[in-house]
C-alpha atoms as a PDB file:
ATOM      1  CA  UNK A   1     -30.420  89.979  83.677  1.00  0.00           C
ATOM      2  CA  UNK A   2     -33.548  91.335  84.876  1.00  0.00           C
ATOM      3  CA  UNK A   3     -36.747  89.779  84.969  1.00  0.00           C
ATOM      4  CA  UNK A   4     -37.821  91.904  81.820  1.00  0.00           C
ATOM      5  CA  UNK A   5     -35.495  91.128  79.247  1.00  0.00           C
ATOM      6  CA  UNK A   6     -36.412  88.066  78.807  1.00  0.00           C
ATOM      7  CA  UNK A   7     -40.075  88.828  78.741  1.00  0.00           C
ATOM      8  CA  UNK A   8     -39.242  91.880  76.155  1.00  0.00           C
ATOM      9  CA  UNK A   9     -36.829  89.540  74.017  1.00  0.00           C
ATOM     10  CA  UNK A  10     -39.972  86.975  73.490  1.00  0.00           C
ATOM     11  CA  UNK A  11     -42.290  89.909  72.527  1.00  0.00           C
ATOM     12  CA  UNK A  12     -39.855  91.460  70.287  1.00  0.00           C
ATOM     13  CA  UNK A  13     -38.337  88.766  68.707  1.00  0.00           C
ATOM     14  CA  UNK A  14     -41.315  86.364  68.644  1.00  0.00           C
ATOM     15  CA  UNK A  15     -44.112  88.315  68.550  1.00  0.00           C
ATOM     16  CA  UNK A  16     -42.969  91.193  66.035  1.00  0.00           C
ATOM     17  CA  UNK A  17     -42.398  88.812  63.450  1.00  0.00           C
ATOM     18  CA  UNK A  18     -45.946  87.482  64.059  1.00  0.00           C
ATOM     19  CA  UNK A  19     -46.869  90.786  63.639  1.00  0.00           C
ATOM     20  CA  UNK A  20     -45.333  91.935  60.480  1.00  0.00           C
ATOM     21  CA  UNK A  21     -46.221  88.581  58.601  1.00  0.00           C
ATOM     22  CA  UNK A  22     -49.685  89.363  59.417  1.00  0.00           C
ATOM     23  CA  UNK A  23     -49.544  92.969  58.190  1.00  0.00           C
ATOM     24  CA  UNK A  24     -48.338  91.823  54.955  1.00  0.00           C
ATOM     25  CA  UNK A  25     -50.786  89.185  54.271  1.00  0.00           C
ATOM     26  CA  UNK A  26     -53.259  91.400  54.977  1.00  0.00           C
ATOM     27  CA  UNK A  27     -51.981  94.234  52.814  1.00  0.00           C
ATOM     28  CA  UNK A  28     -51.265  91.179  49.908  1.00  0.00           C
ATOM     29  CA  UNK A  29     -54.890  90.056  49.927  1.00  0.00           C
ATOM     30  CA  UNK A  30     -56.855  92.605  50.692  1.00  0.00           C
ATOM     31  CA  UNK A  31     -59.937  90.743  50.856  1.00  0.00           C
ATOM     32  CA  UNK A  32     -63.309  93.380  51.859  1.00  0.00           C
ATOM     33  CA  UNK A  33     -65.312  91.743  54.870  1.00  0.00           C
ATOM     34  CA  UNK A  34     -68.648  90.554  54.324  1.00  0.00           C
ATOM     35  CA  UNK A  35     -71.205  93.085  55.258  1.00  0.00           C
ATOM     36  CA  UNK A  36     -68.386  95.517  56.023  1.00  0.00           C
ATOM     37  CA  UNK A  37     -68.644  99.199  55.251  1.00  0.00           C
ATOM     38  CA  UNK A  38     -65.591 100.239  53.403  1.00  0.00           C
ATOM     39  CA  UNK A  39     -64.719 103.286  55.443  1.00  0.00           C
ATOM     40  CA  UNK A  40     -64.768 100.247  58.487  1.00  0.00           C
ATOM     41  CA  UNK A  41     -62.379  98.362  55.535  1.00  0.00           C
ATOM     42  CA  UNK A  42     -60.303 101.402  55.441  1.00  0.00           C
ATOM     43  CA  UNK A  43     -59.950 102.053  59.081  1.00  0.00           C
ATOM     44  CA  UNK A  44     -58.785  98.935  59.716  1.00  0.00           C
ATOM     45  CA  UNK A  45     -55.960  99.037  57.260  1.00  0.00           C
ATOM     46  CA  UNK A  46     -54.690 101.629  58.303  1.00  0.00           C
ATOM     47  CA  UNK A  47     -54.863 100.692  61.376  1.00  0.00           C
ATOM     48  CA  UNK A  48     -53.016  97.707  60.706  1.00  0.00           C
ATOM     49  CA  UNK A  49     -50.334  99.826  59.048  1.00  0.00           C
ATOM     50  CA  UNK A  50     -49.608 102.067  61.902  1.00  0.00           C
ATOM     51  CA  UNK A  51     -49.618  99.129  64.130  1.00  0.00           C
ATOM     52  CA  UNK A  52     -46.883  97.431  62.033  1.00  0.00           C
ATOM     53  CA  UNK A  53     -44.930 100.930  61.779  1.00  0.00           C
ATOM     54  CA  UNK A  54     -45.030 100.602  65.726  1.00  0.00           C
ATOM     55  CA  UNK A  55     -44.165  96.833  65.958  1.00  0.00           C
ATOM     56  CA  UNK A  56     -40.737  98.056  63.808  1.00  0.00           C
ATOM     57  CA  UNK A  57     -39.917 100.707  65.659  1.00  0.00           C
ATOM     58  CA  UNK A  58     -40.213  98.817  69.184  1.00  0.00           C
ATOM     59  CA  UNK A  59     -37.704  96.125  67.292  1.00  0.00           C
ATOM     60  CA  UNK A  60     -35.513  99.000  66.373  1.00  0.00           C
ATOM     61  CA  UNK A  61     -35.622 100.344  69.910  1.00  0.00           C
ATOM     62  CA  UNK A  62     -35.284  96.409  71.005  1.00  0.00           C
ATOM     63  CA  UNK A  63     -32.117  96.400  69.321  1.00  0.00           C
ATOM     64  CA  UNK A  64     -30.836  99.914  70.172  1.00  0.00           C
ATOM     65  CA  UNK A  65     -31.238  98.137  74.032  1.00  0.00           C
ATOM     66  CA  UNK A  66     -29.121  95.125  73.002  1.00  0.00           C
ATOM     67  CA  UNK A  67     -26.486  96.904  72.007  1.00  0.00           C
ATOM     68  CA  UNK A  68     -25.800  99.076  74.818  1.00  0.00           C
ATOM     69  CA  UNK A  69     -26.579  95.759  76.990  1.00  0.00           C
ATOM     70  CA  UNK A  70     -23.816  94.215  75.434  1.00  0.00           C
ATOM     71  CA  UNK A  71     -21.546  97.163  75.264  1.00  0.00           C
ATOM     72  CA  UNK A  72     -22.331  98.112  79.055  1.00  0.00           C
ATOM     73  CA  UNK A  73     -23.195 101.642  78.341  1.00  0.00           C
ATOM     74  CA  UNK A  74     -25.734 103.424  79.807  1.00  0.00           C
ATOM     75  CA  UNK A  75     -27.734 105.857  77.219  1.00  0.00           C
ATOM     76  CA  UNK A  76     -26.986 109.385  78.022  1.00  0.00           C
ATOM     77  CA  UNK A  77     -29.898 111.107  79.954  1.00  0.00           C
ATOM     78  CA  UNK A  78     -31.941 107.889  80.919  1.00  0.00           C
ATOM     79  CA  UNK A  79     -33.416 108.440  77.217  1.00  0.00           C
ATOM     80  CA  UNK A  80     -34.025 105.920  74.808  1.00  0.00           C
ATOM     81  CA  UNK A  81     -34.175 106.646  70.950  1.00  0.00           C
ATOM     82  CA  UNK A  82     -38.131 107.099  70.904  1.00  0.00           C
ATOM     83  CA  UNK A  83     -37.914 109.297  73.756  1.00  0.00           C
ATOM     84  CA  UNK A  84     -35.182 111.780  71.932  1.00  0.00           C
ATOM     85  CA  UNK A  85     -37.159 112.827  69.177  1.00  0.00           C
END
C-alpha cells in the first residue's frame, strides 16, 4: 500500500462520519445564531448541505477505490467516477 491509503481511509472512514453526524444535527436543530442575520443563517446551511453532499460523494468515490484495490483492476482511462461525468 501506498503512503495515501491509509491517510485517505482515516479521512473517509473517520472523518465523513464526523461530518455527516454534524450535518444532521445541525439540520435537526436548527437553532438561529445570536446576532446573526438570517441570510448569514441561510448561507451557512446551505453551505453545510453542499458540504455534506461532497463528504458522500468522496465516500462513494472512497469505496469505488476499494473495490478496484481489492479486485486489482485499474479504472479504464486513469478516470475515477467524479472525473467521468
Amino acid at each position: 500500500m501506498t503512503p495515501l491509503v491509509p491517510v485517505v481511509l482515516v479521512v473517509v472512514f473517520v472523518l465523513g462520519p464526523l461530518a455527516r453526524a454534524l450535518a444532521s444535527r445541525i439540520s435537526r436543530d436548527p437553532r438561529p445564531l445570536p446576532g446573526a442575520p438570517p441570510e448569514e443563517v441561510a448561507r451557512l446551511r446551505d453551505e453545510v448541505d453542499r458540504l455534506g453532499a461532497e463528504v458522500t460523494r468522496l465516500s462513494e468515490e472512497q469505496a469505488f477505490m476499494l473495490k478496484l484495490l481489492a479486485s486489482g483492476e485499474k479504472p479504464q482511462g486513469g478516470q475515477g467516477p467524479s472525473q467521468a461525468g
